[in-house]
C-alpha atoms as a PDB file:
ATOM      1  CA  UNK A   1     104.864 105.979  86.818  1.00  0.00           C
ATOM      2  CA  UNK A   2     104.106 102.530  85.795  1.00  0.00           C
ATOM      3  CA  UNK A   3     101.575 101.769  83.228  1.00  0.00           C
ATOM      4  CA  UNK A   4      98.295 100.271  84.681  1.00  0.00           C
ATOM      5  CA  UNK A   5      97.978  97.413  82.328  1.00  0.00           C
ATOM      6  CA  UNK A   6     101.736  96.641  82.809  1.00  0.00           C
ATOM      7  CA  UNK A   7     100.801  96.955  86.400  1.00  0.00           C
ATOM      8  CA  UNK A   8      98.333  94.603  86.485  1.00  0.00           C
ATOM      9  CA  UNK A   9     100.165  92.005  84.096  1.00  0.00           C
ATOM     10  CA  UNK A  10     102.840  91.999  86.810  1.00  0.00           C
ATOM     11  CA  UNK A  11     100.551  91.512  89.392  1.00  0.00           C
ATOM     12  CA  UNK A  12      98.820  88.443  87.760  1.00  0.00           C
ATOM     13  CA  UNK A  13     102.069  87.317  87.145  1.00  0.00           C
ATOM     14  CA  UNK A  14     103.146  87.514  90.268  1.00  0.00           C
ATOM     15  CA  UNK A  15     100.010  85.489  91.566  1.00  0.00           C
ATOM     16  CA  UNK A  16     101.075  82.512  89.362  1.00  0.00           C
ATOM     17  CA  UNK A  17     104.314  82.284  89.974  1.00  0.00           C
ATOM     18  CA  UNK A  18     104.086  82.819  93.748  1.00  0.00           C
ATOM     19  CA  UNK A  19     102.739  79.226  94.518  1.00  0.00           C
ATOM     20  CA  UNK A  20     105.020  78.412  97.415  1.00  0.00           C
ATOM     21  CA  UNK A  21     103.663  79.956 101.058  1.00  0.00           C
ATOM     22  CA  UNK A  22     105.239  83.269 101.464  1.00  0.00           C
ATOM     23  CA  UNK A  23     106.664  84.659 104.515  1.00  0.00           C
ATOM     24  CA  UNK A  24     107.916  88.081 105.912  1.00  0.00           C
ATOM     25  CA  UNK A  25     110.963  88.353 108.330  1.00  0.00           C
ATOM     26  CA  UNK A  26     111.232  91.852 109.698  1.00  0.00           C
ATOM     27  CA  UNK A  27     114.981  91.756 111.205  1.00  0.00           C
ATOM     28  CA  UNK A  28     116.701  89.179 109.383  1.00  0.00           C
ATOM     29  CA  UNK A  29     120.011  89.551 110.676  1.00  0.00           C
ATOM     30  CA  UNK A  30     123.171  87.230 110.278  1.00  0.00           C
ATOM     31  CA  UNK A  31     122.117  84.700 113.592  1.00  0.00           C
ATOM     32  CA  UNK A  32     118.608  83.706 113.863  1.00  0.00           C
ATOM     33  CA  UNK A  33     117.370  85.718 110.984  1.00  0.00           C
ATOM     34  CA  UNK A  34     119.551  84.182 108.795  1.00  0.00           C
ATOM     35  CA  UNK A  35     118.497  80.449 110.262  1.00  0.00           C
ATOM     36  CA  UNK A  36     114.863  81.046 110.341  1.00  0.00           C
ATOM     37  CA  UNK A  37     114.998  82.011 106.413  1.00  0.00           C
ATOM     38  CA  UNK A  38     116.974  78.951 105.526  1.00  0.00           C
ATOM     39  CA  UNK A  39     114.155  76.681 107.465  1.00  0.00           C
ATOM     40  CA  UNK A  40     110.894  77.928 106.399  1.00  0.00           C
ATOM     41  CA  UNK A  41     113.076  78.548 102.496  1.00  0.00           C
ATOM     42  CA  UNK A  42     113.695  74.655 102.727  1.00  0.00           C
ATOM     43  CA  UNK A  43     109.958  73.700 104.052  1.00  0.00           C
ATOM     44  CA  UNK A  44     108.892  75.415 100.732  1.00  0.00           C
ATOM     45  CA  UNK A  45     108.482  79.243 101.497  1.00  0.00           C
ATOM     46  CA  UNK A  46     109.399  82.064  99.579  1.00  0.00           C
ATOM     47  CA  UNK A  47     110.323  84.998 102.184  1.00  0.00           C
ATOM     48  CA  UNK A  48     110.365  88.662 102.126  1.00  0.00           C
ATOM     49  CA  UNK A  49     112.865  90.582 104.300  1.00  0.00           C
ATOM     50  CA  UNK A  50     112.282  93.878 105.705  1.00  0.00           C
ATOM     51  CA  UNK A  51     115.140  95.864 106.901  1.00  0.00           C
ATOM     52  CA  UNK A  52     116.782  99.391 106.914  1.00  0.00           C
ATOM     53  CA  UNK A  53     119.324  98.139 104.550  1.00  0.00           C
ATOM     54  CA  UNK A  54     119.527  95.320 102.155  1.00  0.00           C
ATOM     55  CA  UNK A  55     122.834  94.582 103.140  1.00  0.00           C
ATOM     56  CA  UNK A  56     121.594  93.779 106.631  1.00  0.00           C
ATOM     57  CA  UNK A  57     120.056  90.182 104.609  1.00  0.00           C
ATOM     58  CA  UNK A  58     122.724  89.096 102.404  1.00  0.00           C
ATOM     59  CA  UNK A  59     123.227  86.123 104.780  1.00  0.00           C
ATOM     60  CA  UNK A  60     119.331  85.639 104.675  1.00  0.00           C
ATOM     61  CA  UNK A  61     119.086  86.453 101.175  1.00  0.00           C
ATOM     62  CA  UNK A  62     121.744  83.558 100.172  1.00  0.00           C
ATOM     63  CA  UNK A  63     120.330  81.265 102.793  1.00  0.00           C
ATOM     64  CA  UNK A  64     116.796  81.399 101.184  1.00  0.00           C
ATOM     65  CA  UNK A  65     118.409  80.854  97.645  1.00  0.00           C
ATOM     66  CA  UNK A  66     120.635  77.672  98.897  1.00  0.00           C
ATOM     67  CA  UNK A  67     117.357  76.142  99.560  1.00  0.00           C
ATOM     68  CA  UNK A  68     115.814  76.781  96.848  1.00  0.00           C
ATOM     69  CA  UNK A  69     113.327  79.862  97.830  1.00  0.00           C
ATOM     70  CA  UNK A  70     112.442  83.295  96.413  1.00  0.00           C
ATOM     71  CA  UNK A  71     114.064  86.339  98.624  1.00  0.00           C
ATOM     72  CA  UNK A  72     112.938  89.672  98.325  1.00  0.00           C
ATOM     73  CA  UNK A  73     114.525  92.648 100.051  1.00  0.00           C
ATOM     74  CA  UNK A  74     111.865  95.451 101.302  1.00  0.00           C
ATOM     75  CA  UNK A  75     113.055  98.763 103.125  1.00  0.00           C
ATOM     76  CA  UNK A  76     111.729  99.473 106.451  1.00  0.00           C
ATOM     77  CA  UNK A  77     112.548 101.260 109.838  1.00  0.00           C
ATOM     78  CA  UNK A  78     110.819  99.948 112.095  1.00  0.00           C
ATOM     79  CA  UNK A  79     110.847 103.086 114.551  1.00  0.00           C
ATOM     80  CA  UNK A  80     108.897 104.642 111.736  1.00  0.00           C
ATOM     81  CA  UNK A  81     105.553 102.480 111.486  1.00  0.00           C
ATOM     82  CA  UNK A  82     104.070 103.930 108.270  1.00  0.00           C
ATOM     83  CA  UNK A  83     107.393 102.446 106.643  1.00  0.00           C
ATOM     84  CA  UNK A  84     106.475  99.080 108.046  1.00  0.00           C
ATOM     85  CA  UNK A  85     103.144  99.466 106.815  1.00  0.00           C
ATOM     86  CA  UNK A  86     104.365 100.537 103.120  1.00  0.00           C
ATOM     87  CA  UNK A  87     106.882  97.765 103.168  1.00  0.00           C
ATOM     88  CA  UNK A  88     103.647  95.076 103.791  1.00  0.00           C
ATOM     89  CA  UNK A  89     101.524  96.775 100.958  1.00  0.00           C
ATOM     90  CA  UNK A  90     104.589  96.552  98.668  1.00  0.00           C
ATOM     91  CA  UNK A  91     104.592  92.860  99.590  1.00  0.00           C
ATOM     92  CA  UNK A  92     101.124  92.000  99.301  1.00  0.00           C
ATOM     93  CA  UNK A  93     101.301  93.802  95.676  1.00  0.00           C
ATOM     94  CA  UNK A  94     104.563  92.166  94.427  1.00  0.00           C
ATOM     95  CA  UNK A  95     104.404  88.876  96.193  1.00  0.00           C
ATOM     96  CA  UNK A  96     101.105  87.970  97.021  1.00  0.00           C
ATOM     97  CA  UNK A  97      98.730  86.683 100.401  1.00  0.00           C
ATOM     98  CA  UNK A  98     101.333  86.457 103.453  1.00  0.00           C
ATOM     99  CA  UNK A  99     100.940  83.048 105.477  1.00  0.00           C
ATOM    100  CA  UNK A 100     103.596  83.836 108.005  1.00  0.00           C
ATOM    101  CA  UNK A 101     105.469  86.877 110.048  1.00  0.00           C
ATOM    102  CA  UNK A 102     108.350  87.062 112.217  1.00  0.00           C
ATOM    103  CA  UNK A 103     109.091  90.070 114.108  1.00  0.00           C
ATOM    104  CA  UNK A 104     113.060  89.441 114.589  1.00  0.00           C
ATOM    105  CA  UNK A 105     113.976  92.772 115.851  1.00  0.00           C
ATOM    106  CA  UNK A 106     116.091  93.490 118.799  1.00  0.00           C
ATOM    107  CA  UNK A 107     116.856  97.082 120.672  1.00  0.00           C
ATOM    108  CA  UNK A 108     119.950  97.553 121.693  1.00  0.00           C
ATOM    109  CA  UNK A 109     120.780  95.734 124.648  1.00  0.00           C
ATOM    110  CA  UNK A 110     122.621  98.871 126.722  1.00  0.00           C
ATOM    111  CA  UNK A 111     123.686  98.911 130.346  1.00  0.00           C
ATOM    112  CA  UNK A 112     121.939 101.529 132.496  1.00  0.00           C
ATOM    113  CA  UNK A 113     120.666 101.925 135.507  1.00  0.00           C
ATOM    114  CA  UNK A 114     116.996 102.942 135.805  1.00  0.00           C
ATOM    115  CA  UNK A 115     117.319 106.319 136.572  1.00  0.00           C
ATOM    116  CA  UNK A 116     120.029 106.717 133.879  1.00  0.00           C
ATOM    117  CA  UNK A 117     117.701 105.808 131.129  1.00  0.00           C
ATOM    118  CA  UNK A 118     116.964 109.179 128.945  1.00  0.00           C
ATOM    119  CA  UNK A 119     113.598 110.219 127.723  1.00  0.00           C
ATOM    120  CA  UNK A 120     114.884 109.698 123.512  1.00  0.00           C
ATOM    121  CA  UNK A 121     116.625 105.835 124.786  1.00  0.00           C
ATOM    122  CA  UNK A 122     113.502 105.033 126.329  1.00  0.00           C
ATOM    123  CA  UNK A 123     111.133 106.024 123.455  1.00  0.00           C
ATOM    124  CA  UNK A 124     113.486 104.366 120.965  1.00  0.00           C
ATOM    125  CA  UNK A 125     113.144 101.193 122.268  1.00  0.00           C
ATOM    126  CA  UNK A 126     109.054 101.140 122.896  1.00  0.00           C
ATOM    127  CA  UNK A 127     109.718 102.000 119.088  1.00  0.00           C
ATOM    128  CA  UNK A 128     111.462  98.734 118.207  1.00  0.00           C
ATOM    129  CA  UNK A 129     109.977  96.617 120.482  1.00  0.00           C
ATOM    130  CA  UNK A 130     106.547  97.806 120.745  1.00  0.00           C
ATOM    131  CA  UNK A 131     105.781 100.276 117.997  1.00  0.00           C
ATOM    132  CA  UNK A 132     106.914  98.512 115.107  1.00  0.00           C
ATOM    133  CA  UNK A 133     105.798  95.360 116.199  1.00  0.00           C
ATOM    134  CA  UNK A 134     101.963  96.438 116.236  1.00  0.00           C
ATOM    135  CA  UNK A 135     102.485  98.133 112.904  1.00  0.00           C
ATOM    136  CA  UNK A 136     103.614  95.020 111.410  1.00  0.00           C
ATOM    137  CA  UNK A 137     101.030  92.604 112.785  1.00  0.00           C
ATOM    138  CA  UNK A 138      98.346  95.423 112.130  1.00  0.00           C
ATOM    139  CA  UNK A 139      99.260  95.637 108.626  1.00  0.00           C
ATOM    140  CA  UNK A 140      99.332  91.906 108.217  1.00  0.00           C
ATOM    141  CA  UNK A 141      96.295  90.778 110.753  1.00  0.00           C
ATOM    142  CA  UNK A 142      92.982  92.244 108.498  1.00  0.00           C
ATOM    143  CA  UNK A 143      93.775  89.472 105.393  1.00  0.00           C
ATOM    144  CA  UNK A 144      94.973  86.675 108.058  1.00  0.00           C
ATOM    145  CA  UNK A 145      91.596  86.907 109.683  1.00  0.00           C
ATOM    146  CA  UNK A 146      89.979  87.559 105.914  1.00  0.00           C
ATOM    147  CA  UNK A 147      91.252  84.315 105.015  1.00  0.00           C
ATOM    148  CA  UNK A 148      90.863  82.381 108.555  1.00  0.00           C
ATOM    149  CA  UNK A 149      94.712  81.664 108.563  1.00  0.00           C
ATOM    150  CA  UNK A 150      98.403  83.012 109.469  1.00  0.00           C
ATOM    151  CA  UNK A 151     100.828  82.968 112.015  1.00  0.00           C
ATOM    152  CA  UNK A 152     102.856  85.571 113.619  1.00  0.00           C
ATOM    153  CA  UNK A 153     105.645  85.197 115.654  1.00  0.00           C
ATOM    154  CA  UNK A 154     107.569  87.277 117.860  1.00  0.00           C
ATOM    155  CA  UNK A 155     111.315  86.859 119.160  1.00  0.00           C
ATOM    156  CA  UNK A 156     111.506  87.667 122.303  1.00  0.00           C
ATOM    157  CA  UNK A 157     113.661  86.857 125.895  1.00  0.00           C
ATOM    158  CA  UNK A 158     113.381  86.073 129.273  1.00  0.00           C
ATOM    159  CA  UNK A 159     113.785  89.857 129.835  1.00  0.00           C
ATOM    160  CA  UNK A 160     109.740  90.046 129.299  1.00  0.00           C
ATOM    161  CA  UNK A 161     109.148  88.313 132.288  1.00  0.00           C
ATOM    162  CA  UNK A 162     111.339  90.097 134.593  1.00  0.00           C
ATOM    163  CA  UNK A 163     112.955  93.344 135.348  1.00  0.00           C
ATOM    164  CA  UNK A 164     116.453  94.367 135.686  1.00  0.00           C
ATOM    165  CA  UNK A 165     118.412  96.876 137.889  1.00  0.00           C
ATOM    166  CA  UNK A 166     121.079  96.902 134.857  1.00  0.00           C
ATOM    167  CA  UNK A 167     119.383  96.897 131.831  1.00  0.00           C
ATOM    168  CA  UNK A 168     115.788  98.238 132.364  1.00  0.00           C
ATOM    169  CA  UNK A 169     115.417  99.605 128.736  1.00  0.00           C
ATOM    170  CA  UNK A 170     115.826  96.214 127.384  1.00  0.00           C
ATOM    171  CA  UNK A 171     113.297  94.652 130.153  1.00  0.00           C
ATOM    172  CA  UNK A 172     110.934  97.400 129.381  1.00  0.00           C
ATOM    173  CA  UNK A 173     111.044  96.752 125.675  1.00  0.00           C
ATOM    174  CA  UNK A 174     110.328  93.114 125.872  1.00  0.00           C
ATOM    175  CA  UNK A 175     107.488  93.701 128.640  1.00  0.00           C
ATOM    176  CA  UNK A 176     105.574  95.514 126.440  1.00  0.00           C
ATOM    177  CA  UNK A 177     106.597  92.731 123.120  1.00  0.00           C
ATOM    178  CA  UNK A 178     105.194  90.016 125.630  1.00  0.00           C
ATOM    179  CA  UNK A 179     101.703  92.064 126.070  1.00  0.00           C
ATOM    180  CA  UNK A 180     101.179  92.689 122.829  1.00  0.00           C
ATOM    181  CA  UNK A 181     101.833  89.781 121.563  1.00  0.00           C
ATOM    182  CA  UNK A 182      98.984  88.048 124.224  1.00  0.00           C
ATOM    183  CA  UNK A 183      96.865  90.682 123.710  1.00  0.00           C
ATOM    184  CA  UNK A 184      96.512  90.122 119.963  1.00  0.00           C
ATOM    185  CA  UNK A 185      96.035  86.443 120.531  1.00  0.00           C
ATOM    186  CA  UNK A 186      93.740  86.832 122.852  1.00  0.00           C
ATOM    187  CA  UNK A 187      91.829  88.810 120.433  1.00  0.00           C
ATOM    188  CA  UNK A 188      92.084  87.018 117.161  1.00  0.00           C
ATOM    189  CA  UNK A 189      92.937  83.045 117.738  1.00  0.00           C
ATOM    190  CA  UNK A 190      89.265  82.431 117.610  1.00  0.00           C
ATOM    191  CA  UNK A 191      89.768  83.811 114.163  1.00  0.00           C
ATOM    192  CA  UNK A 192      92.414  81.471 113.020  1.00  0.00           C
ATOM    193  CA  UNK A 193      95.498  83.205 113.256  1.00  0.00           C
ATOM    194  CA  UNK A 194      98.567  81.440 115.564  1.00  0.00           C
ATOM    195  CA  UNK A 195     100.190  84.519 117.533  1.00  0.00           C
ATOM    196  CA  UNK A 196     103.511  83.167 119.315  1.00  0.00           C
ATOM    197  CA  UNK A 197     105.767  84.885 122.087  1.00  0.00           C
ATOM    198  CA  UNK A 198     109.269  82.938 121.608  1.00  0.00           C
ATOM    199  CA  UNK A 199     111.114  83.931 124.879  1.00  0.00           C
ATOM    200  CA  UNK A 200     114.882  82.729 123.989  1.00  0.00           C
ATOM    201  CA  UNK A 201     116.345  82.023 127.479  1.00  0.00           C
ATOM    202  CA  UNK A 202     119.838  81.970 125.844  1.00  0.00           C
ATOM    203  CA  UNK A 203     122.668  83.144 123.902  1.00  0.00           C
ATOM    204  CA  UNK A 204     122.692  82.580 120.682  1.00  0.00           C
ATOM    205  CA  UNK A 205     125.944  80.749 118.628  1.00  0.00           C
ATOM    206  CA  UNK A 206     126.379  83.525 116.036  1.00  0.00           C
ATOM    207  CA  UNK A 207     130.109  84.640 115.401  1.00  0.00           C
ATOM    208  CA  UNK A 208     130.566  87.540 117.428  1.00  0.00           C
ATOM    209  CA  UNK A 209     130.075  85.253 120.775  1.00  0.00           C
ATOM    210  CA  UNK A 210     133.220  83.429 120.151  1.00  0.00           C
ATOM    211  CA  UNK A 211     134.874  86.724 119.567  1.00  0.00           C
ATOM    212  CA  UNK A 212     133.609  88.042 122.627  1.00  0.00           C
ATOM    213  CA  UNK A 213     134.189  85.178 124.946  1.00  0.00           C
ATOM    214  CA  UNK A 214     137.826  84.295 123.379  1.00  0.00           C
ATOM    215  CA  UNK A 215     139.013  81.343 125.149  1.00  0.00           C
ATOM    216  CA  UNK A 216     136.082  80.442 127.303  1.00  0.00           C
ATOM    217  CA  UNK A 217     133.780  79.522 124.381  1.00  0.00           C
ATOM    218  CA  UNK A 218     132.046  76.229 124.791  1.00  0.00           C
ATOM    219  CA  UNK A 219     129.301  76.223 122.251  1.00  0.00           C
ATOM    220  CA  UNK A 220     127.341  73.737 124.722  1.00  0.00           C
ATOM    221  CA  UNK A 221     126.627  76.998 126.625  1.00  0.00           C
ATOM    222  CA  UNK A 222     124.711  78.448 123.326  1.00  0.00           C
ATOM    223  CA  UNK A 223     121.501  78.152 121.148  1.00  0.00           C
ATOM    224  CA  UNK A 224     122.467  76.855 117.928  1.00  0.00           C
ATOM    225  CA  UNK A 225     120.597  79.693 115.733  1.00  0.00           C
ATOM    226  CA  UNK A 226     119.161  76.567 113.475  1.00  0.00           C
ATOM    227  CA  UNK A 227     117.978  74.480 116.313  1.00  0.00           C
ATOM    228  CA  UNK A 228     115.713  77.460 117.530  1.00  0.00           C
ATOM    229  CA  UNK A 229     114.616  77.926 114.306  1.00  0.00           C
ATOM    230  CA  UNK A 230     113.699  74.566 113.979  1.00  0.00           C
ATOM    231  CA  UNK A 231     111.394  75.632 117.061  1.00  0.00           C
ATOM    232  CA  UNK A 232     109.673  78.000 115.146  1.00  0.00           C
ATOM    233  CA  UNK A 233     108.945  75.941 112.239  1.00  0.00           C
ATOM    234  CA  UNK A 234     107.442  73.001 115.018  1.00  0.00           C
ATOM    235  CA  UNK A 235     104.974  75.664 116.594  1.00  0.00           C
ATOM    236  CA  UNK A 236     104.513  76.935 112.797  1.00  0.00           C
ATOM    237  CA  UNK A 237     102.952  73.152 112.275  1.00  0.00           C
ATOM    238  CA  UNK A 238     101.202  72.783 115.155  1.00  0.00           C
ATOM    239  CA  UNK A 239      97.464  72.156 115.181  1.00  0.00           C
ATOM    240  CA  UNK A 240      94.837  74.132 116.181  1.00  0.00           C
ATOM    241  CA  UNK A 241      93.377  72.340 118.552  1.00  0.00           C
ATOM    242  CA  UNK A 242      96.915  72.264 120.770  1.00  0.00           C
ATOM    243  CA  UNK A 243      98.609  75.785 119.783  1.00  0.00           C
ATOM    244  CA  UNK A 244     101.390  77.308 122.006  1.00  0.00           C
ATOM    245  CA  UNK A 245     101.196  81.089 122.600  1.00  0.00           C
ATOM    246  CA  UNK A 246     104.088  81.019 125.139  1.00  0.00           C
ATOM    247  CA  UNK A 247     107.853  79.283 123.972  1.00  0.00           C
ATOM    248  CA  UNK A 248     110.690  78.904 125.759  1.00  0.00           C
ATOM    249  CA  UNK A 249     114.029  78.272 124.279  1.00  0.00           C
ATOM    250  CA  UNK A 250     117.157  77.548 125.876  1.00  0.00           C
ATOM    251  CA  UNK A 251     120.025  75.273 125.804  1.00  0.00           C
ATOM    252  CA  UNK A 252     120.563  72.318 128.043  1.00  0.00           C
ATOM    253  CA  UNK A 253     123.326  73.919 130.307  1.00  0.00           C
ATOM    254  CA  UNK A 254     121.787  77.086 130.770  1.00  0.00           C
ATOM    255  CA  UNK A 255     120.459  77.524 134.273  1.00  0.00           C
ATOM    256  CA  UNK A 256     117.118  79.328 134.582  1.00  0.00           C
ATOM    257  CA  UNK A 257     114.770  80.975 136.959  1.00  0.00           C
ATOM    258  CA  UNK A 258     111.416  81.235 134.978  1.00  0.00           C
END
C-alpha cells in the first residue's frame, strides 16, 4: 500500500516534471509503432506504451529515449477493456493530462473464407479492432473534451472500406474501426478533439517483408514506417478550421481502387 502523502508527493512531482505533451501508443510494435514514438519523442512528447508485454516496446522504448523523450511501459490486453481502462488511469496518475492517442493495434490478418470464420475468431477480432478501441478513446475522451483539446488516431487499412472473399475477419474488424472512429468525431469535434481514421493502403518496410519476399524485395513497393508517421504528426498539426478525419497512405507504386 503506498502512503497517501508519499502518494501525493509523487503525483505533484510528476506534474512538474511532465512538461513536455504526453502521448499514449496502444500497440507499439517494432514497424510503425516503433516510428510513430520516435516522431512525436523528437517533436517534444513524452509517450506511454500500452501493451501485453513490455518486451513488445523495446524498439519503441529506445526510439523515444534516442530522441530525447520519457517512455513508460503500461500493461494492457486490449481484448479485455477494463485493462485498457486501468492502464489510462495509471497514466493519468503517473504521467499526467494525455494530449494524444494512437490506437496501433492490428488482428491477425488470417486467410478464411466467410463461412470458415468461427464464432471465438470472429469475436476476437471485434475485440481488437472494435472493443478495445472504444475502451481506449472512452477512457481518454471525458478530460479531452474537459480541457477542449486532444487527438486520437486510429491505424487502420483499406480493408475498412471493402470486403473480402479471403480474409473477411480482417475486413470485418476494420469496418467496424472505420465507424467508430466517424462516429466519435462526429460526436465530439465540435468539442475540440481531432479523431483520425489513417487507412494505410500499403505494406509497410518493417524487416519481416524482406524476409518474406526474399529476392523480389524492392522497397519502392513499401511504406517507409517513418514517412507514415511523419503523416500522423502533419494531421497531428493541422488546424482546426481544415482537420482531416479520413487519411490515406500509400506508396507511389502501389496501385489502388479506393
Amino acid at each position: 500500500m503506498i502512503d497517501p502523502e508519499k502518494a501525493d508527493l509523487l503525483g505533484n512531482k510528476s506534474r512538474l516534471v511532465m512538461t513536455r505533451p504526453l502521448g499514449i501508443i496502444i500497440g507499439p510494435g517494432e514497424g510503425l509503432g516503433r516510428a510513430l514514438a520516435a516522431k512525436f519523442a523528437a517533436q517534444g512528447f513524452d509517450l506511454a506504451l500500452v501493451s501485453r508485454s513490455e518486451k513488445n516496446c523495446a524498439h519503441a522504448i529506445e526510439a523515444i529515449e534516442e530522441n530525447s523523450g520519457t517512455a513508460r511501459f503500461f500493461s494492457a490486453d486490449v481484448t479485455q477493456p477494463q485493462t485498457v481502462e486501468s492502464a489510462v488511469a495509471d497514466i493519468y496518475q503517473e504521467m499526467g493530462e494525455i494530449r494524444l492517442l494512437i490506437y496501433n493495434v492490428r488482428g491477425r490478418f488470417d486467410s478464411c473464407m466467410p463461412l470458415d470464420m468461427t464464432y471465438e475468431a470472429l469475436e476476437k477480432t471485434y475485440q481488437e479492432e472494435v472493443v478495445g478501441a472504444f475502451a481506449a478513446a472512452k477512457a481518454v475522451l471525458p478530460n479531452m473534451i474537459e480541457k477542449r483539446q486532444g487527438s486520437i488516431f486510429f491505424s487502420s487499412a483499406t480493408a475498412a472500406l471493402r470486403g473480402s472473399a479471403r480474409f473477411p475477419l480482417y475486413a470485418i474488424g476494420k469496418f467496424g474501426l472505420r465507424a467508430l472512429s466517424q462516429s466519435l468525431a462526429k460526436a465530439y469535434a465540435a468539442d475540440g478533439i481531432h479523431i483520425a481514421h489513417f487507412r494505410l493502403d500499403c505494406n509497410l518496410d518493417v524487416p519481416i517483408m524482406k524476409e518474406l519476399f526474399g529476392s523480389d524485395y524492392d522497397p519502392t513497393n513499401f511504406a517507409d514506417p517513418d514517412s507514415v508517421a511523419q503523416t500522423y504528426w502533419l494531421t497531428f498539426q493541422q488546424p482546426k478550421s481544415a482537420w482531416s478525419n479520413e487519411i490515406e497512405v500509400r506508396p507511389y507504386t502501389e496501385e489502388w481502387t479506393y
